[in-house]
PDB file of N, CA and C in Angstrom:
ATOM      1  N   UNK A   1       4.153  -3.457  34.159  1.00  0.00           N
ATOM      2  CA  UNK A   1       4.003  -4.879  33.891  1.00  0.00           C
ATOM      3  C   UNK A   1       2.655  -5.169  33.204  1.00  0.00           C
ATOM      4  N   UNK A   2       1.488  -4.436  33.721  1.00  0.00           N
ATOM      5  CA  UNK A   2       0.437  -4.322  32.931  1.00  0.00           C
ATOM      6  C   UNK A   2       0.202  -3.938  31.413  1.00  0.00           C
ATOM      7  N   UNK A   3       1.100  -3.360  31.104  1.00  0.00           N
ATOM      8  CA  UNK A   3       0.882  -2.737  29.703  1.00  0.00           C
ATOM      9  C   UNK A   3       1.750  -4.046  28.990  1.00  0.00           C
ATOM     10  N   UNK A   4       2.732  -4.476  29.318  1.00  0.00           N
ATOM     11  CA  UNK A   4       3.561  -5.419  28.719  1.00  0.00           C
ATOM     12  C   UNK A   4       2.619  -6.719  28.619  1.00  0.00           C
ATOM     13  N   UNK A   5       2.122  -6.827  29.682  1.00  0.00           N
ATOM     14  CA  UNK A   5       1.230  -8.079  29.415  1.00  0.00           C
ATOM     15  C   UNK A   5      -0.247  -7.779  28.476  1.00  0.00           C
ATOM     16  N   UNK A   6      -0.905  -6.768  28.772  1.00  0.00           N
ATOM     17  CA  UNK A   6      -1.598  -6.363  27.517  1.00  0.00           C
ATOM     18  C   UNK A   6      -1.284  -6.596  26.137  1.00  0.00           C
ATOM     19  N   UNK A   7      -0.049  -5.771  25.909  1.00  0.00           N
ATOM     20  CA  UNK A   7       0.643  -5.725  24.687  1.00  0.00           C
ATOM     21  C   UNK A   7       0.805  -7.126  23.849  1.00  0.00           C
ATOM     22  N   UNK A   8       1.822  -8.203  25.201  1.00  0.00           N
ATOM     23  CA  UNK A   8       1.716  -9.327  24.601  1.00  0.00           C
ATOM     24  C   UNK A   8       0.756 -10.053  24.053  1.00  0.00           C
ATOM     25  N   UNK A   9      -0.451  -9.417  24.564  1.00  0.00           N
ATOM     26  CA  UNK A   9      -1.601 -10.790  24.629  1.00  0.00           C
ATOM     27  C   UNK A   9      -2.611 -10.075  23.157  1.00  0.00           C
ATOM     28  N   UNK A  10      -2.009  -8.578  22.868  1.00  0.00           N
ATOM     29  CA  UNK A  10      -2.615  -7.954  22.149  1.00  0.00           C
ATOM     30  C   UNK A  10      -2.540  -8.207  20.908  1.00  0.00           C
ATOM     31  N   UNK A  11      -0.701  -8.749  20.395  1.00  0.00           N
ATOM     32  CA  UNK A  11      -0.372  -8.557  19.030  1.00  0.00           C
ATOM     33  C   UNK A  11      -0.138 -10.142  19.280  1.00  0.00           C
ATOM     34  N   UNK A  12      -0.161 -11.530  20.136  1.00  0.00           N
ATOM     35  CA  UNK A  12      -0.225 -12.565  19.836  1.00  0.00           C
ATOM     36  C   UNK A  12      -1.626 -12.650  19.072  1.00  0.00           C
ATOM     37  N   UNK A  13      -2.546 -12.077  19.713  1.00  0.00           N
ATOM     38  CA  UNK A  13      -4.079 -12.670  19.363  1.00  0.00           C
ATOM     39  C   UNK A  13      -4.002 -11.971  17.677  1.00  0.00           C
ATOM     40  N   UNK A  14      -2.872 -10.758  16.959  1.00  0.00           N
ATOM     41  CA  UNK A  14      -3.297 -10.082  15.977  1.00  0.00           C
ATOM     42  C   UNK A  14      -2.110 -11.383  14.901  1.00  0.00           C
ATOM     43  N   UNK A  15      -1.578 -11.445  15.416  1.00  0.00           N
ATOM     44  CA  UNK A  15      -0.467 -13.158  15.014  1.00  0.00           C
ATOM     45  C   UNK A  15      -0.850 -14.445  14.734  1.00  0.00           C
ATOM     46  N   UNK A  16      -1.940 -14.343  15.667  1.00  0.00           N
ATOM     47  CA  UNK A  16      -2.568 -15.814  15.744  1.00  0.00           C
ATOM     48  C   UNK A  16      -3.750 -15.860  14.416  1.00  0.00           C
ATOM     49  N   UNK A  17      -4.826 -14.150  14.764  1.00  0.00           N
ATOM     50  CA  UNK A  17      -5.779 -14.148  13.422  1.00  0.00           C
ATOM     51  C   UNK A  17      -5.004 -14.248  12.283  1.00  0.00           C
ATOM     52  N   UNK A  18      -3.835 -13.547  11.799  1.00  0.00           N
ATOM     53  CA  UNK A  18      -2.697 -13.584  10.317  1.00  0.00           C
ATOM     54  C   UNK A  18      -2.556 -14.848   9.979  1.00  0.00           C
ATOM     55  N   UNK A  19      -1.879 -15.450  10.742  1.00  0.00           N
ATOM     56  CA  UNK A  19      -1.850 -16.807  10.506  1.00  0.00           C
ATOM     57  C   UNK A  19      -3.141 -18.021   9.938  1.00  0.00           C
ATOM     58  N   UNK A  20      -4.244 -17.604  10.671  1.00  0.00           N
ATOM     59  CA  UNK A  20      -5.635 -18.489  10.856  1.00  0.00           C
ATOM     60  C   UNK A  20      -5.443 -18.068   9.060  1.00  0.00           C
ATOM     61  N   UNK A  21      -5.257 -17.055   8.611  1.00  0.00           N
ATOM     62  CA  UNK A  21      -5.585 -16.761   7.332  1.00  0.00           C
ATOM     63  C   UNK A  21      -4.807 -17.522   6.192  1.00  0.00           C
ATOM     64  N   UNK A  22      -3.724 -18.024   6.359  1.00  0.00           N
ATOM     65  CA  UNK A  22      -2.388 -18.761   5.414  1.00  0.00           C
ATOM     66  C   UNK A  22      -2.315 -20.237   5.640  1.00  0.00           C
ATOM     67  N   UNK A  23      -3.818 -20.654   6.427  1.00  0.00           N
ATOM     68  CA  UNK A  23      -3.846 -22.409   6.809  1.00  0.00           C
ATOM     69  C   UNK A  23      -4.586 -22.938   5.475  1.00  0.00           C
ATOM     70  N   UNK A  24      -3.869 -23.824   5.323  1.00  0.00           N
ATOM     71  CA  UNK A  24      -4.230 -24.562   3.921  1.00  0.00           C
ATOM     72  C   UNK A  24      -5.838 -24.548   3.556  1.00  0.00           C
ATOM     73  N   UNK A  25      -6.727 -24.481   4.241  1.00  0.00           N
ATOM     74  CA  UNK A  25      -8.033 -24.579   4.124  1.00  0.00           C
ATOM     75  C   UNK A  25      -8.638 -23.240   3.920  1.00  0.00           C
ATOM     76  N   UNK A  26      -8.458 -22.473   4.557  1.00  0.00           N
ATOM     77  CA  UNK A  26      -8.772 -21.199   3.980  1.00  0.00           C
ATOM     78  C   UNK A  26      -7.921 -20.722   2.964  1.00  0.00           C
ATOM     79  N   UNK A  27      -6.320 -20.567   3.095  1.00  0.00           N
ATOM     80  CA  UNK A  27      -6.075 -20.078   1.711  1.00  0.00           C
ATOM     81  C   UNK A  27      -6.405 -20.851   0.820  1.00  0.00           C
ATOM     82  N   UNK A  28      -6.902 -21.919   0.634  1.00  0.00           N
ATOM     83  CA  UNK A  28      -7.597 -22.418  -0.398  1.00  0.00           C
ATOM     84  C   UNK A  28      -8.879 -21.304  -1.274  1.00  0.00           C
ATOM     85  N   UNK A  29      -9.550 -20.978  -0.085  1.00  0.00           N
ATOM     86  CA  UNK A  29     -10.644 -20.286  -0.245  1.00  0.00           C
ATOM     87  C   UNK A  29     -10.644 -18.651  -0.581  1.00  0.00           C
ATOM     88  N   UNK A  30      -9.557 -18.442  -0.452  1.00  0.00           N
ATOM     89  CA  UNK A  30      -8.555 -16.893  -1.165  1.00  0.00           C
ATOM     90  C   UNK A  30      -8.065 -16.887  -1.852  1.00  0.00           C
ATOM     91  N   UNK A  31      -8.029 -16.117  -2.954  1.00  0.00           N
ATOM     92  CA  UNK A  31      -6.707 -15.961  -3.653  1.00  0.00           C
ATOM     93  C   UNK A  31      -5.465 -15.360  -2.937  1.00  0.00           C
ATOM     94  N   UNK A  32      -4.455 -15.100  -3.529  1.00  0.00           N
ATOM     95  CA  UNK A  32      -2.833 -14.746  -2.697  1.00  0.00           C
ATOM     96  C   UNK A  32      -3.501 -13.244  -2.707  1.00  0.00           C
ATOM     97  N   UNK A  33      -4.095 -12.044  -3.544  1.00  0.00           N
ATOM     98  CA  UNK A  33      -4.162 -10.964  -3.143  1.00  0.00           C
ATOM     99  C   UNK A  33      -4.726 -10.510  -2.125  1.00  0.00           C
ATOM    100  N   UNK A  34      -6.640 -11.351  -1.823  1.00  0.00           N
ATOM    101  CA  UNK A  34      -7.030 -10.949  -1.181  1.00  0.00           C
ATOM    102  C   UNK A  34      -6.515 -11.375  -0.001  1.00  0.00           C
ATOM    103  N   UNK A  35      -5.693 -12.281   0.581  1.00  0.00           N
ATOM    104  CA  UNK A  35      -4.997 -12.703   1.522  1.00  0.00           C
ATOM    105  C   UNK A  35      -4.224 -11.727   2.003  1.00  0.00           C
ATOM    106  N   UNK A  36      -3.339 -11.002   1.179  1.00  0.00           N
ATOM    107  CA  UNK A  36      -2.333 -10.111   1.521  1.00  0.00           C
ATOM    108  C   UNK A  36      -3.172  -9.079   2.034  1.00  0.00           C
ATOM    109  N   UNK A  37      -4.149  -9.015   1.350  1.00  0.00           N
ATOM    110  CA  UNK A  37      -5.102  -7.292   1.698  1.00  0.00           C
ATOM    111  C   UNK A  37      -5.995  -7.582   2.882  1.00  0.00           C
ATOM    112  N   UNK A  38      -6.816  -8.838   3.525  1.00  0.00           N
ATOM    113  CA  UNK A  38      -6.973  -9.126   4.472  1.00  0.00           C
ATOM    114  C   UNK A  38      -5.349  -9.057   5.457  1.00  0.00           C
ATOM    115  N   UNK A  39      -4.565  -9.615   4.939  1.00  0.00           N
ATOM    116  CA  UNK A  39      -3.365  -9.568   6.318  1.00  0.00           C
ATOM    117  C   UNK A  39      -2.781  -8.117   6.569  1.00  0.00           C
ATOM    118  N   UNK A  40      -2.876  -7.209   5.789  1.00  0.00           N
ATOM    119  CA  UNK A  40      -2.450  -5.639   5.851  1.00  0.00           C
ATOM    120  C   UNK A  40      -3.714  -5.479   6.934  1.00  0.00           C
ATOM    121  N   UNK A  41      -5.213  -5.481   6.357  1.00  0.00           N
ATOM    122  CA  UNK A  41      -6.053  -4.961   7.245  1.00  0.00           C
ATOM    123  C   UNK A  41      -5.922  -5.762   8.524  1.00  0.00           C
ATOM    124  N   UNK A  42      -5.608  -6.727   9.055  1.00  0.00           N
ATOM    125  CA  UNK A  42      -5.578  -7.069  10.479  1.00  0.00           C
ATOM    126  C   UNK A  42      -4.539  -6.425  10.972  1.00  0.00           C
ATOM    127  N   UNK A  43      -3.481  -6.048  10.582  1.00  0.00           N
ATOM    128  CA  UNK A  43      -1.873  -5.599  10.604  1.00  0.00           C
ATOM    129  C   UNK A  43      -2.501  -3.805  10.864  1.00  0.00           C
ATOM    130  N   UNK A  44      -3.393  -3.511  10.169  1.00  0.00           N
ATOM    131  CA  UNK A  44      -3.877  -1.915  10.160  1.00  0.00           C
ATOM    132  C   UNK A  44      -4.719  -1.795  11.557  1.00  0.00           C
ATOM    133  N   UNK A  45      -5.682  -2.707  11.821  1.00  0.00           N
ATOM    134  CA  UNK A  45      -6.356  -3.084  13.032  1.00  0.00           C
ATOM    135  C   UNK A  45      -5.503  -3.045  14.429  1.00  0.00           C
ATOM    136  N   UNK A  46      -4.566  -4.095  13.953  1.00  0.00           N
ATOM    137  CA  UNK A  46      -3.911  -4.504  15.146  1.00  0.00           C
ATOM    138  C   UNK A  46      -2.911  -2.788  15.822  1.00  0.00           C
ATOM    139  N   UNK A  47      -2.656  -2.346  15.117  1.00  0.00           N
ATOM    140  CA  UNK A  47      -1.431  -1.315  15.293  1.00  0.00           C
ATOM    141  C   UNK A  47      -2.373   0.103  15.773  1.00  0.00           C
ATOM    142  N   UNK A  48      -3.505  -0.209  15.485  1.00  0.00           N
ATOM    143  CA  UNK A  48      -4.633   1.308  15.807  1.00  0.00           C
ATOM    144  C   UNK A  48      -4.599   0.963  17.072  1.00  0.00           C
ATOM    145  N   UNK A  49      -5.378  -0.402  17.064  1.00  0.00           N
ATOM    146  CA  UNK A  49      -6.201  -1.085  18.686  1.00  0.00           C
ATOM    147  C   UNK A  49      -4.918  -0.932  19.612  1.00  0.00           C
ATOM    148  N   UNK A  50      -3.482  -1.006  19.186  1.00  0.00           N
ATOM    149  CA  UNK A  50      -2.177  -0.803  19.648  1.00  0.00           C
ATOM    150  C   UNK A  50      -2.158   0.450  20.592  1.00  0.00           C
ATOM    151  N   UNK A  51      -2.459   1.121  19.103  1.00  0.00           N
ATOM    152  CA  UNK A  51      -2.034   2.580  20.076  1.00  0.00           C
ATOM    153  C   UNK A  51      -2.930   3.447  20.822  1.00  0.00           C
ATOM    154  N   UNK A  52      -4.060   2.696  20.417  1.00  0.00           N
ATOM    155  CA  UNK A  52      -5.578   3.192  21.638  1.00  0.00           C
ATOM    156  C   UNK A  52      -4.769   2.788  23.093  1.00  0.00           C
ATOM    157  N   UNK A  53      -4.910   1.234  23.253  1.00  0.00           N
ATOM    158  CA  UNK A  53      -4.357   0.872  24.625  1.00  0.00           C
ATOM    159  C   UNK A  53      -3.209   1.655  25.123  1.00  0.00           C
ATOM    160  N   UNK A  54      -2.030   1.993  24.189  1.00  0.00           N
ATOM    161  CA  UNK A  54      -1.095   2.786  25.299  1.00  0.00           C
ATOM    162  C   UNK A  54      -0.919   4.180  24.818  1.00  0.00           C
ATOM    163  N   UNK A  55      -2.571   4.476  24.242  1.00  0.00           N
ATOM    164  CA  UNK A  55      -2.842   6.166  24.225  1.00  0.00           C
ATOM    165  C   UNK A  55      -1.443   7.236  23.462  1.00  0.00           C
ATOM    166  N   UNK A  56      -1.399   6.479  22.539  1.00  0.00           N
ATOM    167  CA  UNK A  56       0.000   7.018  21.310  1.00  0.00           C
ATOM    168  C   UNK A  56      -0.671   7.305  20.358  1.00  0.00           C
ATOM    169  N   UNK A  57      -1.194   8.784  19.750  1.00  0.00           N
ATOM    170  CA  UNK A  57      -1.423   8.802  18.736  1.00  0.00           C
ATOM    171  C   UNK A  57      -1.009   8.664  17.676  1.00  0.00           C
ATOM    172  N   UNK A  58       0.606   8.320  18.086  1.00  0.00           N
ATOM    173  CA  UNK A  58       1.443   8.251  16.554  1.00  0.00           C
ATOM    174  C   UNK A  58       1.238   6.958  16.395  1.00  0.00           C
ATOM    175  N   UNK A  59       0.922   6.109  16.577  1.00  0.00           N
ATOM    176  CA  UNK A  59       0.974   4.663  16.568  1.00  0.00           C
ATOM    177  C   UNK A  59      -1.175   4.610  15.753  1.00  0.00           C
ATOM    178  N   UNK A  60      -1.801   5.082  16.558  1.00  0.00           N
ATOM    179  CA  UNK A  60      -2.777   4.918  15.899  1.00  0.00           C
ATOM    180  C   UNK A  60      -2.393   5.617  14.425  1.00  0.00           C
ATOM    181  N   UNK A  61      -2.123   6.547  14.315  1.00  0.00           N
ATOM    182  CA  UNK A  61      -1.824   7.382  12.715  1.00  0.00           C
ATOM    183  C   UNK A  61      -1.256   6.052  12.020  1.00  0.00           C
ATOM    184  N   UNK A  62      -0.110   5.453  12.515  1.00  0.00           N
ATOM    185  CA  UNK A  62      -0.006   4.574  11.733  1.00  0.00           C
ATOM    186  C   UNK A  62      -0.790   3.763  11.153  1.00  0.00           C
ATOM    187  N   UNK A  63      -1.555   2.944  11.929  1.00  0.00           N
ATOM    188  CA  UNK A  63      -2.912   2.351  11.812  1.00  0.00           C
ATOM    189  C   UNK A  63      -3.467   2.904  10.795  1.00  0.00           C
ATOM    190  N   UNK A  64      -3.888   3.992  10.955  1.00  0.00           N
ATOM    191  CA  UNK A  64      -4.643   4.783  10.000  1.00  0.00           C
ATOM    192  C   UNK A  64      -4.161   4.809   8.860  1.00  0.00           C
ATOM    193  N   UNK A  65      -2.589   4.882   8.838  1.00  0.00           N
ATOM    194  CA  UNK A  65      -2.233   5.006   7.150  1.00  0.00           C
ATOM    195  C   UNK A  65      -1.957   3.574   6.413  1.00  0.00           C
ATOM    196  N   UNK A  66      -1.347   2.874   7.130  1.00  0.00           N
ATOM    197  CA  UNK A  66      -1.764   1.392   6.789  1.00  0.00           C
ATOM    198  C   UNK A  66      -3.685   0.617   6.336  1.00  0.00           C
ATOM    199  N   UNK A  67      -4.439   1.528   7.075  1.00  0.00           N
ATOM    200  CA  UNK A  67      -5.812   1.289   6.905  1.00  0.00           C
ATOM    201  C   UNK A  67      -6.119   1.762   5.403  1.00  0.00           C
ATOM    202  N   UNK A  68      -5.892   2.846   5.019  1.00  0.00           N
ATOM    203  CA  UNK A  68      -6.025   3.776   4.133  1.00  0.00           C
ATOM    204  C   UNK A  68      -5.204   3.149   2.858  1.00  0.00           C
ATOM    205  N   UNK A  69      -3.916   2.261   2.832  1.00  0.00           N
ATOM    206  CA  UNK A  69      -2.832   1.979   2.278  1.00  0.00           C
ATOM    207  C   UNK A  69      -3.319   0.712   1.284  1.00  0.00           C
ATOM    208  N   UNK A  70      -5.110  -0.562   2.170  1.00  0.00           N
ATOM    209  CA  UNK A  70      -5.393  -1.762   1.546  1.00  0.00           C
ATOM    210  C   UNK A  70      -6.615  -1.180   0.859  1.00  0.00           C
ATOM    211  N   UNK A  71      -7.477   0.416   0.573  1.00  0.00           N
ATOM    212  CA  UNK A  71      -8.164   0.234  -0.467  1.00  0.00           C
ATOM    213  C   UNK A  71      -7.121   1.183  -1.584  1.00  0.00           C
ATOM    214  N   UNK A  72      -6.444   1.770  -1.079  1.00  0.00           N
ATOM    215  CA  UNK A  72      -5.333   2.101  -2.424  1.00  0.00           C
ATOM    216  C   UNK A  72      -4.929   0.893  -2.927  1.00  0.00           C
ATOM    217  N   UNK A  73      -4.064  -0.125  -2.278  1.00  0.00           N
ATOM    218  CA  UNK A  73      -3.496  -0.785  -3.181  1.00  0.00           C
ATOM    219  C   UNK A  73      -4.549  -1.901  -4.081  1.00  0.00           C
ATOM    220  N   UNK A  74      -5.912  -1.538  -3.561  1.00  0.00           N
ATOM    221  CA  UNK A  74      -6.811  -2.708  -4.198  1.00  0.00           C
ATOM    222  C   UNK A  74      -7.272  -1.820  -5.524  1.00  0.00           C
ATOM    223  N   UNK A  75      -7.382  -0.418  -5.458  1.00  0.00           N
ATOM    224  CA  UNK A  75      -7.360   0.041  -6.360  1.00  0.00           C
ATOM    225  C   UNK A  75      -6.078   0.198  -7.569  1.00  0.00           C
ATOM    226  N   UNK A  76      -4.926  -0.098  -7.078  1.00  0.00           N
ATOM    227  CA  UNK A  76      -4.399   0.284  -7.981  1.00  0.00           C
ATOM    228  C   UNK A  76      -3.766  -0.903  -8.716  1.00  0.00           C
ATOM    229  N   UNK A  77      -4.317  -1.927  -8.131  1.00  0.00           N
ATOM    230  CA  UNK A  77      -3.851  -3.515  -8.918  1.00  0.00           C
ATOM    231  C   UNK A  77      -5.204  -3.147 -10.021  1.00  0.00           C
ATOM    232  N   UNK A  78      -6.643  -2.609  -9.466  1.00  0.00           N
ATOM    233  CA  UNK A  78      -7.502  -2.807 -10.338  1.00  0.00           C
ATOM    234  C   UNK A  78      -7.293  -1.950 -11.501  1.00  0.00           C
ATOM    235  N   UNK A  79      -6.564  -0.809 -11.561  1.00  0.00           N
ATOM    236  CA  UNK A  79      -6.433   0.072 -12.720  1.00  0.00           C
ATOM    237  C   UNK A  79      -4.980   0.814 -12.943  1.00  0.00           C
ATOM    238  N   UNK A  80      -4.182  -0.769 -12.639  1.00  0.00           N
ATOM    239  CA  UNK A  80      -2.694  -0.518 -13.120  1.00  0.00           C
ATOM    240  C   UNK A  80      -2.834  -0.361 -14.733  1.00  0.00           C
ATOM    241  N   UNK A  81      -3.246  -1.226 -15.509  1.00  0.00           N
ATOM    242  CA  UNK A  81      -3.219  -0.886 -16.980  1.00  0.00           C
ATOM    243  C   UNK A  81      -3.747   0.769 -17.857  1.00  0.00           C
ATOM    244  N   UNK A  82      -4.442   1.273 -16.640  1.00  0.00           N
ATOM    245  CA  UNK A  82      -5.600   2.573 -17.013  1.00  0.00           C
ATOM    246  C   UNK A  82      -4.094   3.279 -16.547  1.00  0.00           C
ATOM    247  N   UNK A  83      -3.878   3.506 -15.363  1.00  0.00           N
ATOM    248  CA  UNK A  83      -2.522   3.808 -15.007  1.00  0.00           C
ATOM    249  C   UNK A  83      -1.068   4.283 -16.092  1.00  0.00           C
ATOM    250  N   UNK A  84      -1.187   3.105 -16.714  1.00  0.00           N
ATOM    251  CA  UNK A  84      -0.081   2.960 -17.541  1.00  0.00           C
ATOM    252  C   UNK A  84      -0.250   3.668 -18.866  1.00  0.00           C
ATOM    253  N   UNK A  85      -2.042   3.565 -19.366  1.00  0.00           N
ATOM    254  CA  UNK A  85      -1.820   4.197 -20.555  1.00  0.00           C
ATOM    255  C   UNK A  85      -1.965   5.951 -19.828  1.00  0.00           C
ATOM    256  N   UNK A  86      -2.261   6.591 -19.281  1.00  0.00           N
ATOM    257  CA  UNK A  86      -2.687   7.647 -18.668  1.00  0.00           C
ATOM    258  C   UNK A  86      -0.663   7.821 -18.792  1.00  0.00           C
ATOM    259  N   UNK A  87       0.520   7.085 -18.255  1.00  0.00           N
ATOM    260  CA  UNK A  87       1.631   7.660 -17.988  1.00  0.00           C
ATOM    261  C   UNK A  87       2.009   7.584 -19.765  1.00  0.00           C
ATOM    262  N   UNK A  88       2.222   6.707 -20.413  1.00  0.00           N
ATOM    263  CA  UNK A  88       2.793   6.749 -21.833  1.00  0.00           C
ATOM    264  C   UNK A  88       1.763   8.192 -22.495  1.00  0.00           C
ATOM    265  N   UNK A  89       0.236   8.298 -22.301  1.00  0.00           N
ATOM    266  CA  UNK A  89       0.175   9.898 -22.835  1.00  0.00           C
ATOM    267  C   UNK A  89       0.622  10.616 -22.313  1.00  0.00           C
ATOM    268  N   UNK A  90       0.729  11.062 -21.058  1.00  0.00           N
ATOM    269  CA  UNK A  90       1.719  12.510 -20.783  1.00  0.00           C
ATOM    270  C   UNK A  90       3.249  11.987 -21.304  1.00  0.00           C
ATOM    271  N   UNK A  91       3.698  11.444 -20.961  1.00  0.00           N
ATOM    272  CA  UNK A  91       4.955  11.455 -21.815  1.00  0.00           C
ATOM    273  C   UNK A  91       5.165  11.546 -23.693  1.00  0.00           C
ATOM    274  N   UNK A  92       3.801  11.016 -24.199  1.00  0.00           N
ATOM    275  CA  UNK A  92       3.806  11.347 -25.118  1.00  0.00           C
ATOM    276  C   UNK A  92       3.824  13.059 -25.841  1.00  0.00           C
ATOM    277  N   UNK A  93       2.654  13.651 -24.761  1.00  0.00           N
ATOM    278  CA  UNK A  93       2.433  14.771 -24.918  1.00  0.00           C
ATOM    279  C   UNK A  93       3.992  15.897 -24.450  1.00  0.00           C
ATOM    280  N   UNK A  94       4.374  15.277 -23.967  1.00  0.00           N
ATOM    281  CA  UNK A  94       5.605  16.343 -23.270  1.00  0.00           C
ATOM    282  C   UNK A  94       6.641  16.216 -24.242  1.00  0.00           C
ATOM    283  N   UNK A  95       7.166  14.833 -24.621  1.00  0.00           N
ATOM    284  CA  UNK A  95       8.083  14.451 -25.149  1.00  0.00           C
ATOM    285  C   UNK A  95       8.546  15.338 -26.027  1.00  0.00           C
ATOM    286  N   UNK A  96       7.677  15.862 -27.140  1.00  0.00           N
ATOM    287  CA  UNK A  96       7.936  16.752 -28.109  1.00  0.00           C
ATOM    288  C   UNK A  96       8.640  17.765 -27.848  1.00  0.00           C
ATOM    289  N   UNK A  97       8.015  18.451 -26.886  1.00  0.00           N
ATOM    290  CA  UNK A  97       8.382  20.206 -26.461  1.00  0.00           C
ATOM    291  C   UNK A  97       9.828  20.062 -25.985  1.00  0.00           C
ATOM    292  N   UNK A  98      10.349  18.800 -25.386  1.00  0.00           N
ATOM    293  CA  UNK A  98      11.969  18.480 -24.780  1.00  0.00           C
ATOM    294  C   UNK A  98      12.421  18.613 -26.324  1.00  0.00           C
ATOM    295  N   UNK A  99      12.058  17.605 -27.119  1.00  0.00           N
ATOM    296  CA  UNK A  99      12.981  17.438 -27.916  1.00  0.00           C
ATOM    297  C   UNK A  99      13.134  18.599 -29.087  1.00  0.00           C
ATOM    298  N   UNK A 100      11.814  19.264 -29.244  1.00  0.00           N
ATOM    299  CA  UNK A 100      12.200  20.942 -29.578  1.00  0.00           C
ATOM    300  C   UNK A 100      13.151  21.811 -29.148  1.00  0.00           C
ATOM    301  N   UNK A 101      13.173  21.690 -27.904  1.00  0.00           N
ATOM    302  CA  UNK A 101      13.710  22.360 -27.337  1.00  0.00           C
ATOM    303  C   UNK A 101      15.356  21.987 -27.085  1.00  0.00           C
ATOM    304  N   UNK A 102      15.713  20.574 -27.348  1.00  0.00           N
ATOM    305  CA  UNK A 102      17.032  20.386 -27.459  1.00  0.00           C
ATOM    306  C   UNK A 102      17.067  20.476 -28.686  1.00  0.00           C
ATOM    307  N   UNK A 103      16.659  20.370 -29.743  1.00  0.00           N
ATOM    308  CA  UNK A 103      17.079  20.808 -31.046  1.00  0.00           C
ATOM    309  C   UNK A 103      16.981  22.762 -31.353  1.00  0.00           C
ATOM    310  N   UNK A 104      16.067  23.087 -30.731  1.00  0.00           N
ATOM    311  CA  UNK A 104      16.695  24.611 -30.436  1.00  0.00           C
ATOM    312  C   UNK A 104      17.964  25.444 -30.307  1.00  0.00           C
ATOM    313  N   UNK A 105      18.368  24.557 -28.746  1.00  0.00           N
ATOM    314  CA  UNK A 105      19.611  24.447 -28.358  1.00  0.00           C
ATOM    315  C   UNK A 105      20.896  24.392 -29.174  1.00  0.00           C
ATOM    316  N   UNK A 106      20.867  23.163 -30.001  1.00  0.00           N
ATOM    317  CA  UNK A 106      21.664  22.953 -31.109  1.00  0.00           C
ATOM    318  C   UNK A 106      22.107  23.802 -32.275  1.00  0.00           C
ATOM    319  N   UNK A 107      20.659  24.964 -32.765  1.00  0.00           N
ATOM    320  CA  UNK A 107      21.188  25.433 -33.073  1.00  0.00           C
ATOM    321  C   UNK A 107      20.390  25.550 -34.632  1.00  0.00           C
ATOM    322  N   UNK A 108      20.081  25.707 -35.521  1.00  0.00           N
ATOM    323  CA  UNK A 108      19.767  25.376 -36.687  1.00  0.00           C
ATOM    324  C   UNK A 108      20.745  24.429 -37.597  1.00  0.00           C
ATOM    325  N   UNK A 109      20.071  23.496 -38.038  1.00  0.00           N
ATOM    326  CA  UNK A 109      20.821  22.499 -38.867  1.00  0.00           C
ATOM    327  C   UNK A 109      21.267  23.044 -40.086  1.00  0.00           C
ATOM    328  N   UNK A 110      22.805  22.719 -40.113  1.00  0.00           N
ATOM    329  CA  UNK A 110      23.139  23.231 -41.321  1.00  0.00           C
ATOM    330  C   UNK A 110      23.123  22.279 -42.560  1.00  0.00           C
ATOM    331  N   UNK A 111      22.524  22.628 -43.592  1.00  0.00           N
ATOM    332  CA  UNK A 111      21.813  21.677 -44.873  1.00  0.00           C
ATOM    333  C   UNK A 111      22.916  22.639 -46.453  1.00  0.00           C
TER     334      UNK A 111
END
């Protein structure tokens, strides 16, 4: 009964901070990303501090990869475009050797 009442009082209070964050007055004072990336990190918080109390390390791991999950994704909104040209050159660079290689296949063109 102890752990249940812990629990409850654990992820209301991690419910109650999420929320404090989406009240018209502060999200005023956020943009929608950093909102989301503050609400992952309380969500990453809440699920560690989770699994400390009922001594689950799989539950803290989670934590942990959710923790790990809001400076990736802050990085990768910041260098989605770097991202993108980095994927169109390797495909550029590869592209060729496929299509050599299906024209190989084929055979020599007869002219």
């Amino acid at each position: 009964m102890h752990l249940i009442w812990t629990q409850a009082l654990h992820w209301g209070a991690v419910l109650v901070a999420m929320r404090l964050l989406f009240v018209a007055d502060v999200s005023r004072m956020m943009n929608a990303d950093a909102s989301a990336l503050a609400a992952l990190t309380m969500l990453a918080v809440g699920t560690f501090t989770a699994g400390v109390h009922i001594a689950a390390w799989r539950i803290c791991l989670v934590g942990i990869v959710l923790a790990l999950g809001v400076p990736a994704i802050a990085w990768l909104e910041q260098s989605a475009l770097l991202l993108l040209l980095v994927a169109i050159v390797v495909v550029a660079a590869i592209a060729p050797f496929f299509w050599r290689g299906k024209q190989s296949a084929q055979g020599p063109a007869a002219t």
